[in-house]
C-alpha atoms as a PDB file:
ATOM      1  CA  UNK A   1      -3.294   9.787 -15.072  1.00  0.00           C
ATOM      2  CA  UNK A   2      -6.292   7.909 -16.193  1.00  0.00           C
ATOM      3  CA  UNK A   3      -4.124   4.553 -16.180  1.00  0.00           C
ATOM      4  CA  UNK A   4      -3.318   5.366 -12.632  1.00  0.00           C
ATOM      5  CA  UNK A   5      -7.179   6.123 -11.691  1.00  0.00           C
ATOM      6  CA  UNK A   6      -8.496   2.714 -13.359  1.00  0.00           C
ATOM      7  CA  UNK A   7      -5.597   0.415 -12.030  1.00  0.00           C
ATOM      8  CA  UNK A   8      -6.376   2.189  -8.190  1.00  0.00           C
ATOM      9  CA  UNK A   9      -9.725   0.709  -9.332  1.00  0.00           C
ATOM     10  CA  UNK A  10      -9.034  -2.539 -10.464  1.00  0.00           C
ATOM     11  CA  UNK A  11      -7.005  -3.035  -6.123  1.00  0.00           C
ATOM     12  CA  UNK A  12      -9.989  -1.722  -4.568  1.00  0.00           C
ATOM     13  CA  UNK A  13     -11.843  -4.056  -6.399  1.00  0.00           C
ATOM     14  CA  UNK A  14      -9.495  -6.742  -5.815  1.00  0.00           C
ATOM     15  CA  UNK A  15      -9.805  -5.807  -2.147  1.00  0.00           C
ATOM     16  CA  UNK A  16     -13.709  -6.079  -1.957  1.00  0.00           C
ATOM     17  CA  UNK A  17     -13.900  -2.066  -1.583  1.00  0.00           C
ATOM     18  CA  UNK A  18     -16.031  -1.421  -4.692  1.00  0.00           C
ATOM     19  CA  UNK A  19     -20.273  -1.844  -5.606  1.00  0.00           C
ATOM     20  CA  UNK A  20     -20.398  -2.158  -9.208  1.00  0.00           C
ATOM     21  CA  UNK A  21     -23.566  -1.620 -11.240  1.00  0.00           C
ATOM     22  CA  UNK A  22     -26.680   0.856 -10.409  1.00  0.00           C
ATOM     23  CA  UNK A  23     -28.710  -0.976  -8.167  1.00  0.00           C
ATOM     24  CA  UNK A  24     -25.751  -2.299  -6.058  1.00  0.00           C
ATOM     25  CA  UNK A  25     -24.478   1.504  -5.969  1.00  0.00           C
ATOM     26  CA  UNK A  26     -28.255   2.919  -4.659  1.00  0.00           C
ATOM     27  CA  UNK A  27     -28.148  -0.055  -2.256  1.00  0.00           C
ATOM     28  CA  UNK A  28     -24.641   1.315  -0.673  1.00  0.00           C
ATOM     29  CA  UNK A  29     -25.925   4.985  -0.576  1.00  0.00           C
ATOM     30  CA  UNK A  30     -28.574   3.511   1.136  1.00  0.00           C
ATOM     31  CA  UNK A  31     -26.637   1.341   3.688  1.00  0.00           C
ATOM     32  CA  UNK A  32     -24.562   4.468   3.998  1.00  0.00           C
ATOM     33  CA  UNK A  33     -21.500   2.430   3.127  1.00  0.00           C
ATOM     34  CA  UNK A  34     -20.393   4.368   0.029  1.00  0.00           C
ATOM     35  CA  UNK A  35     -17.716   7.230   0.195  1.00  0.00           C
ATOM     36  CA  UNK A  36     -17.526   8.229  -3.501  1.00  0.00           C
ATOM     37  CA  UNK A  37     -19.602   7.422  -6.632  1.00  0.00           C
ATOM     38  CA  UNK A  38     -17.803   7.516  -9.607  1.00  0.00           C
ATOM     39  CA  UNK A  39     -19.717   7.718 -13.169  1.00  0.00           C
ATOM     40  CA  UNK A  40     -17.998   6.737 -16.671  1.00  0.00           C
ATOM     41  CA  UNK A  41     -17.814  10.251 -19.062  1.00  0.00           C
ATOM     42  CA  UNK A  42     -20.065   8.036 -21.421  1.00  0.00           C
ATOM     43  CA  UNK A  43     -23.127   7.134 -18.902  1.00  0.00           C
ATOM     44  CA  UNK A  44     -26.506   8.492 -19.947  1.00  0.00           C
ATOM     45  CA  UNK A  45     -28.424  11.071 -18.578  1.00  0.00           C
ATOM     46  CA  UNK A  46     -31.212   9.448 -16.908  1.00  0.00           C
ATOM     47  CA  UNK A  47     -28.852   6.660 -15.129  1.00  0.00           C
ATOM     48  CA  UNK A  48     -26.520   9.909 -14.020  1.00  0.00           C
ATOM     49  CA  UNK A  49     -29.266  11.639 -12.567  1.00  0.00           C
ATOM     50  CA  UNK A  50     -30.662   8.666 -10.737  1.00  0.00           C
ATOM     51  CA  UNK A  51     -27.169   8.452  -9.165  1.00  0.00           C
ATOM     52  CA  UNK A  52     -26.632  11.632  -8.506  1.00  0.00           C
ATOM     53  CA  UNK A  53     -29.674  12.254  -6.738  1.00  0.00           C
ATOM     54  CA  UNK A  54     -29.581   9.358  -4.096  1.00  0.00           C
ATOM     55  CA  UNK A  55     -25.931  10.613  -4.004  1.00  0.00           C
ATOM     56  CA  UNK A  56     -27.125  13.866  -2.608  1.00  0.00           C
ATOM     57  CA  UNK A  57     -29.844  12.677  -0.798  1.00  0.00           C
ATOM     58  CA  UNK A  58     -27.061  11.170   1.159  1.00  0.00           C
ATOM     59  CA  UNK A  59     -24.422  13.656   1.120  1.00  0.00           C
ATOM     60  CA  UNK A  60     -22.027  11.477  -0.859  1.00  0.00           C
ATOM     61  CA  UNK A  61     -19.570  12.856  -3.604  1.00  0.00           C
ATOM     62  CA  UNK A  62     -20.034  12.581  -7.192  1.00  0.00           C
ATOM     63  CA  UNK A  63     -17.088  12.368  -9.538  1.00  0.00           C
ATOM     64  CA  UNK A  64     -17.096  11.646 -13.074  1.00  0.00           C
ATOM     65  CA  UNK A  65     -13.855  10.128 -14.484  1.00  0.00           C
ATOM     66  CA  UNK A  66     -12.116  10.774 -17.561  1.00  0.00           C
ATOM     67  CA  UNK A  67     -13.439   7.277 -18.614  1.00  0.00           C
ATOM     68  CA  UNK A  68     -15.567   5.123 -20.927  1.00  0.00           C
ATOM     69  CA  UNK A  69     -17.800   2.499 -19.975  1.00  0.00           C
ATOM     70  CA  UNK A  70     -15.670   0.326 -22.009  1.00  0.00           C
ATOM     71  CA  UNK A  71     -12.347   1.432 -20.215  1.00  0.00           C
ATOM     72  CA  UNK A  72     -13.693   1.207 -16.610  1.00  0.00           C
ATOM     73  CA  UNK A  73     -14.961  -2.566 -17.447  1.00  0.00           C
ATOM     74  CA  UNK A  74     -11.654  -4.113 -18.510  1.00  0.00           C
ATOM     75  CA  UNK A  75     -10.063  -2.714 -15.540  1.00  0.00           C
ATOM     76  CA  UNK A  76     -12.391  -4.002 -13.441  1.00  0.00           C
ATOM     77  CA  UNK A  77     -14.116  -7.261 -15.101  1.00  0.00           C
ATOM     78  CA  UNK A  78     -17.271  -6.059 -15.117  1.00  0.00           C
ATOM     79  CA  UNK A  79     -19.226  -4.104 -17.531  1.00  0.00           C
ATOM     80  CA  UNK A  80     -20.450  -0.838 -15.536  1.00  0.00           C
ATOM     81  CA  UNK A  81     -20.496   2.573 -16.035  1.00  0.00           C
ATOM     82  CA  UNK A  82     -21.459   3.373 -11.838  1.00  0.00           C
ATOM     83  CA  UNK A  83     -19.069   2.601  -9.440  1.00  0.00           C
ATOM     84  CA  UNK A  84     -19.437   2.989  -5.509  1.00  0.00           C
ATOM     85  CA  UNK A  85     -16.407   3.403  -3.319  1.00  0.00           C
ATOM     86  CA  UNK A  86     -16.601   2.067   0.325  1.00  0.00           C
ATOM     87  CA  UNK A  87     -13.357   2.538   1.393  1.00  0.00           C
ATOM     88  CA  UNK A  88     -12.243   6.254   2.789  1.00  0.00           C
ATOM     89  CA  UNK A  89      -8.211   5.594   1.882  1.00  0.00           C
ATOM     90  CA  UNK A  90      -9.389   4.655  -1.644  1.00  0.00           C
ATOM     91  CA  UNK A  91     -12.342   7.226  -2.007  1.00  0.00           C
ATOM     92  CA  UNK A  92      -9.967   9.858  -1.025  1.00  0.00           C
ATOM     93  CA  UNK A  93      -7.006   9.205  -3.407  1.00  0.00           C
ATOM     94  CA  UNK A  94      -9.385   8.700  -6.356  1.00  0.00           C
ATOM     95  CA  UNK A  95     -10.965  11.609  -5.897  1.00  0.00           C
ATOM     96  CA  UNK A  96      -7.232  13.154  -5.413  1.00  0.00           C
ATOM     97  CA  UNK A  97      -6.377  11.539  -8.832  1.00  0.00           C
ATOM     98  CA  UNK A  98      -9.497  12.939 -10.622  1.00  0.00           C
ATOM     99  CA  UNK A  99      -9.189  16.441  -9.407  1.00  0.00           C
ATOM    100  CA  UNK A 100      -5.861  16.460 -10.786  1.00  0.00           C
ATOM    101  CA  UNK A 101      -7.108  14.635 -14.075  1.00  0.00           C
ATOM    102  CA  UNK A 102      -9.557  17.432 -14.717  1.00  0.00           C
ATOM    103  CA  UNK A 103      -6.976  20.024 -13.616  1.00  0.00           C
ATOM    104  CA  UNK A 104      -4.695  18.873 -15.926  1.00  0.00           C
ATOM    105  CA  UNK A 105      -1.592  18.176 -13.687  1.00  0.00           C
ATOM    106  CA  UNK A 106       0.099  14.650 -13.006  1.00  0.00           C
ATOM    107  CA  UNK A 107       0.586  14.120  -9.524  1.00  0.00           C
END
């Protein structure tokens, strides 16, 4: 499931969909432009809570995936651990895949 997750992120990437990077991510929350933040399992706690608090400042959804920092940046070129989504057809199936991630089930 998490190869499925990463390679959804590597298209919407592809397609232009994606802010990579902390201050690109604040911008979009900002801008109101992001749909879903996604956060690497391995991100520290004071980046996280940066995040997540502009995040819910703006009523945006928070999901932490079931990977590294590491894993995240060779699907997607780029070494981040904070990912904005600004795409609703992406958002919503990653957020799909990571529910079922951290329920366990393949989908």
């Amino acid at each position: 499931m998490n190869e499925k997750i990463l390679q959804l992120l590597g298209i919407a990437r592809r397609a232009g969909r994606l802010s990579l990077g902390n201050d690109a991510v604040i911008e979009s929350l900002r801008k109101r432009s992001a749909k879903l933040v996604l956060l690497a399992k391995d991100l520290s706690r004071r980046t996280s809570g940066g995040v997540r608090f502009a995040a819910d400042k703006e009523g945006i959804a928070v999901q932490v995936l079931p990977s590294t920092m590491d894993e995240i940046s060779m699907a997607l070129g780029k070494r981040t651990g904070v990912v904005a989504v600004n795409d609703a057809g992406f958002a919503s199936k990653l957020l799909t895949l990571c529910t079922a991630e951290t329920a366990g089930t393949e989908e």
